[in-house]
Protein backbone atom coordinates (compact mmCIF):
# COMPACT_ATOMS: atom_id res chain seq x y z
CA UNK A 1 64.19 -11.70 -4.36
CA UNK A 2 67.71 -12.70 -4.79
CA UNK A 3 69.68 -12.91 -7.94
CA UNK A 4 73.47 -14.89 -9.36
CA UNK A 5 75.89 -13.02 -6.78
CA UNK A 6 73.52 -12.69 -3.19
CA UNK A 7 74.73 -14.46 -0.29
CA UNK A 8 72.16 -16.55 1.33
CA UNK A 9 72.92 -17.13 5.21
CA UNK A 10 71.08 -19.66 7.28
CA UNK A 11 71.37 -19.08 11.26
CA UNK A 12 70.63 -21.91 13.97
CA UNK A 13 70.03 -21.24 17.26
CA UNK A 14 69.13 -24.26 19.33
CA UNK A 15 67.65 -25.06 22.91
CA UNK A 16 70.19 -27.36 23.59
CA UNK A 17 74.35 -27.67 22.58
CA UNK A 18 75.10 -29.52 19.50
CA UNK A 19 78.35 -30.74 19.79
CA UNK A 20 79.08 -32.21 16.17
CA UNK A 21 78.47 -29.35 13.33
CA UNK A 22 74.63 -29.46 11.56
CA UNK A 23 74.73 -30.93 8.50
CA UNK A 24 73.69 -27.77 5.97
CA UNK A 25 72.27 -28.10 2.25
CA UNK A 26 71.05 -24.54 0.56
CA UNK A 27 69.23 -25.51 -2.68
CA UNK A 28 70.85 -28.90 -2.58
CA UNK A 29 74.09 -27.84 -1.99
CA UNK A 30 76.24 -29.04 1.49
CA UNK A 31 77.37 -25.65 3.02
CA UNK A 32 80.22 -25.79 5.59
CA UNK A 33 78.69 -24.74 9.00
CA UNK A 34 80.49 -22.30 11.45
CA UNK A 35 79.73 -22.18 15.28
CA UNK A 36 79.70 -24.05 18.11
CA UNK A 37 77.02 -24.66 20.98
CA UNK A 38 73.68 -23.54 20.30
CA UNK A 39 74.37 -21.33 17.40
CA UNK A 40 75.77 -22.21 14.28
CA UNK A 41 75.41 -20.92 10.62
CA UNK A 42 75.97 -21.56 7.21
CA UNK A 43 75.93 -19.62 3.88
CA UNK A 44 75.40 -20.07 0.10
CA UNK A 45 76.24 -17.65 -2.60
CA UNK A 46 74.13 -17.80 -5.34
CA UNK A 47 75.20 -19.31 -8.51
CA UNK A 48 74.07 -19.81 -12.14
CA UNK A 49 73.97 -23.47 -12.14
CA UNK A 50 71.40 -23.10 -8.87
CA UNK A 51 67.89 -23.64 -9.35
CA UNK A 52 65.26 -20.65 -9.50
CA UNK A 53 62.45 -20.34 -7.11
CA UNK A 54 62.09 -20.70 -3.72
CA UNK A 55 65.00 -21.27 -2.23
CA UNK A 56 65.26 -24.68 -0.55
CA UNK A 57 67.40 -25.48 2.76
CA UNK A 58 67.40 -28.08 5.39
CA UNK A 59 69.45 -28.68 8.38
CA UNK A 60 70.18 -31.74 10.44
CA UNK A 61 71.73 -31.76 13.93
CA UNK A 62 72.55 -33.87 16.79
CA UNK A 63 72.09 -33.24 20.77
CA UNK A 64 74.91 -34.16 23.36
CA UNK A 65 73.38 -37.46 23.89
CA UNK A 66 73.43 -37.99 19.96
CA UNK A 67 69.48 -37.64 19.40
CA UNK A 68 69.10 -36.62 15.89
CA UNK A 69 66.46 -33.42 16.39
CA UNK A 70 63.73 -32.82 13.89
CA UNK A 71 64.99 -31.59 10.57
CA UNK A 72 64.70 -27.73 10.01
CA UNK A 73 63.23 -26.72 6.55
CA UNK A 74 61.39 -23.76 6.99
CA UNK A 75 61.94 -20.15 8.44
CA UNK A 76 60.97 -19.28 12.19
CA UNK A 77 58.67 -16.58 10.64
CA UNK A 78 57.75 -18.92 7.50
CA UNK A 79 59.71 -16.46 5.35
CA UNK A 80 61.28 -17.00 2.04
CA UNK A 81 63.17 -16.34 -0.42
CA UNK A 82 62.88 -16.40 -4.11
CA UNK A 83 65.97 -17.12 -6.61
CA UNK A 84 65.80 -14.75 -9.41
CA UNK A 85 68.26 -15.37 -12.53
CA UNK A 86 65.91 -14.66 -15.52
CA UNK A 87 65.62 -11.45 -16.65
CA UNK A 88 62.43 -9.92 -18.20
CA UNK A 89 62.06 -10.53 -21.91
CA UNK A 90 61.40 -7.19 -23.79
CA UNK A 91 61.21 -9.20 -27.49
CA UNK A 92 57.35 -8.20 -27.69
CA UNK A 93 57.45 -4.76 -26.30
CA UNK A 94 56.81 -1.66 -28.67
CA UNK A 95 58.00 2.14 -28.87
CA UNK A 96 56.07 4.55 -30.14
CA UNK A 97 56.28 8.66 -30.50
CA UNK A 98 53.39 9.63 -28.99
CA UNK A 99 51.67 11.57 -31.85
CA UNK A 100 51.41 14.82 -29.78
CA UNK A 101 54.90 14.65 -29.84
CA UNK A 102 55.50 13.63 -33.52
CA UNK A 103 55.50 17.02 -35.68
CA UNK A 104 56.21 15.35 -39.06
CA UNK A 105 54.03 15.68 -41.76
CA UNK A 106 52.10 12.93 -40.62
CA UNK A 107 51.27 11.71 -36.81
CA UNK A 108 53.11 8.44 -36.99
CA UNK A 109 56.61 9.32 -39.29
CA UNK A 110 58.42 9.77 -36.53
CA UNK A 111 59.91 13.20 -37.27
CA UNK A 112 60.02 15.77 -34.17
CA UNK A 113 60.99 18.83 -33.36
CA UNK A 114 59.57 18.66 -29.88
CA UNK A 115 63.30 18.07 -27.80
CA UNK A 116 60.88 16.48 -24.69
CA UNK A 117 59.25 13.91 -26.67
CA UNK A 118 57.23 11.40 -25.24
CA UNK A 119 56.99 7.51 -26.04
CA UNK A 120 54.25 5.15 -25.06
CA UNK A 121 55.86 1.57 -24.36
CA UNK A 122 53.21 -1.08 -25.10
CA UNK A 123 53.45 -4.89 -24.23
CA UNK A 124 54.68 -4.56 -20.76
CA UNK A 125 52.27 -7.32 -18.90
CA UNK A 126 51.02 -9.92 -22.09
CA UNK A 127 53.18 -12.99 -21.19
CA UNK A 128 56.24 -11.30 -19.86
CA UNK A 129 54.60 -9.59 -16.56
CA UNK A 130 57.02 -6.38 -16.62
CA UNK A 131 55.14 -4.94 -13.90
CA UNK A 132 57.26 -3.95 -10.64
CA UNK A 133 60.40 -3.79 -13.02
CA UNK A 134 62.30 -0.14 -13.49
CA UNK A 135 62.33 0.85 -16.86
CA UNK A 136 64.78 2.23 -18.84
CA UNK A 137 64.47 4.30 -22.26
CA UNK A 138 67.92 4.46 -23.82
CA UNK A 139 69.15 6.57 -26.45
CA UNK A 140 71.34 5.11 -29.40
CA UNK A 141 72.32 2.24 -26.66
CA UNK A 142 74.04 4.50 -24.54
CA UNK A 143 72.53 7.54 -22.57
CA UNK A 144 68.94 7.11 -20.51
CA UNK A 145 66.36 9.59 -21.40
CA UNK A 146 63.93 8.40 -19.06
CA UNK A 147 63.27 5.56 -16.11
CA UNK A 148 59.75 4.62 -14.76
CA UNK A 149 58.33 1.50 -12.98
CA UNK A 150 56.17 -0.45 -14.52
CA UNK A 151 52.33 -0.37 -12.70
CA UNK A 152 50.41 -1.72 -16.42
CA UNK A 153 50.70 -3.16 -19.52
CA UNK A 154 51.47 0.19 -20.85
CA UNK A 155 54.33 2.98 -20.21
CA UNK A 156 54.11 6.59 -21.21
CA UNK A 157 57.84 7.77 -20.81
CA UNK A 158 59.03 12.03 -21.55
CA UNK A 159 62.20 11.79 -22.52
CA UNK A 160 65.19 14.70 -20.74
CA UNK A 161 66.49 17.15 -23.58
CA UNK A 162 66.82 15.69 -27.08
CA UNK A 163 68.72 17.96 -29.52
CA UNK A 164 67.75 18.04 -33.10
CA UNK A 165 69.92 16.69 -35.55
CA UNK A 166 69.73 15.16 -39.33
CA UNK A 167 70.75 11.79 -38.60
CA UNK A 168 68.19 9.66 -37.01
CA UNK A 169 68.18 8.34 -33.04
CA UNK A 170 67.45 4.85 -32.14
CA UNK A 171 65.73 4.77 -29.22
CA UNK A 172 65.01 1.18 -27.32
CA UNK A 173 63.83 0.21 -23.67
CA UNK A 174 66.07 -2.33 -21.05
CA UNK A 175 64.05 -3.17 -17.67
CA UNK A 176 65.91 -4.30 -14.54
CA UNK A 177 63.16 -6.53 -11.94
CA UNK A 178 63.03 -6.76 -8.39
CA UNK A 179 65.85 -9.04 -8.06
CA UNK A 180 68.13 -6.77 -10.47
CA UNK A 181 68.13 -8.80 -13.38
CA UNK A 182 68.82 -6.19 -16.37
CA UNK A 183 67.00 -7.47 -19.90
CA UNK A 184 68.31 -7.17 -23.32
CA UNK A 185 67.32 -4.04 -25.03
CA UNK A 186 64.12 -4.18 -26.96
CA UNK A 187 63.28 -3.63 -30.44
CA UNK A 188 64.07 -0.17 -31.09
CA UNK A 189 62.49 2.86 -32.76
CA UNK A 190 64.12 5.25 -34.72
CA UNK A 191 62.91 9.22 -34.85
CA UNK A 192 64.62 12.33 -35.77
């Protein structure tokens, strides 16, 4: 995957010299080609205003004689590349002290004295497909207690060394995907 920022680079080698430059276009863009002979290239960096998904290319080229060759549109090895600029949206994920770890009065106040808590993160696959993304639990927006990667709809995350104190922590979750997209913060959760 490839995100706003990656450099996409397109390489032609050819069986016979092109004398005139290929014409290049990288998700409908025109790319200025560099080369000569039977190698040229061109490259794209990836912008906002580009489209997502597969990224599209063709190249058109000339032989001495001026017999226009066969476009090129795909990969030698049929790879591809996918344009990433969305990042995952957290909006319906949920925190929760795990009730093992809540040691209020009750199993769901939210009061702890445990400083290793853990959280179960629910939400993670209905409609926003979270899984492969590295997730992040953040303390009061700030410092990372924890970082997992998502495998299911749900997340059980132990948090490094809380220390107690009266005024409560809010605790939320950012994910970064494959393509390094970091998401807004979720809803958060506040325990002390």
């Amino acid at each position: 995957k490839a995100k706003v920022g990656d450099i996409v680079s397109l390489t032609l080698v050819s069986s016979e010299t092109i004398t005139n430059p290929p014409t290049i276009s990288i998700l409908g863009n025109t790319i200025t080609p560099t080369g000569s002979g039977t190698n040229w290239s061109g490259v794209h960096t990836l912008q906002e205003g580009d489209t997502e998904g597969t990224i599209s290319f063709s190249i058109s080229f000339e032989d001495l004689s001026a017999n226009p060759g066969l476009d090129v549109i795909t990969t030698t090895d049929a790879s591809e590349v996918i344009f990433d600029k969305s990042a995952t949206d957290l909006s319906a994920v949920t925190i929760d002290l795990q009730s093992g770890s809540d040691s209020g009065e009750s199993s769901t106040d939210n009061l702890t004295n445990n400083t290793t808590p853990t959280f179960t993160i629910t939400g993670l696959t209905s409609g926003i497909n979270a899984v492969g993304d590295s997730l992040f639990l953040i303390l009061d927006g700030s410092d990372t207690l924890s970082r997992d990667l998502v495998v299911s709809g749900t997340l059980y995350l132990t948090s490094v060394v809380i220390p107690h104190q009266a005024i409560a922590y809010e605790l939320t979750v950012v994910s970064r995907d494959g393509a390094g997209n970091l998401s807004d913060a979720s809803s958060g959760l506040s325990i002390r």
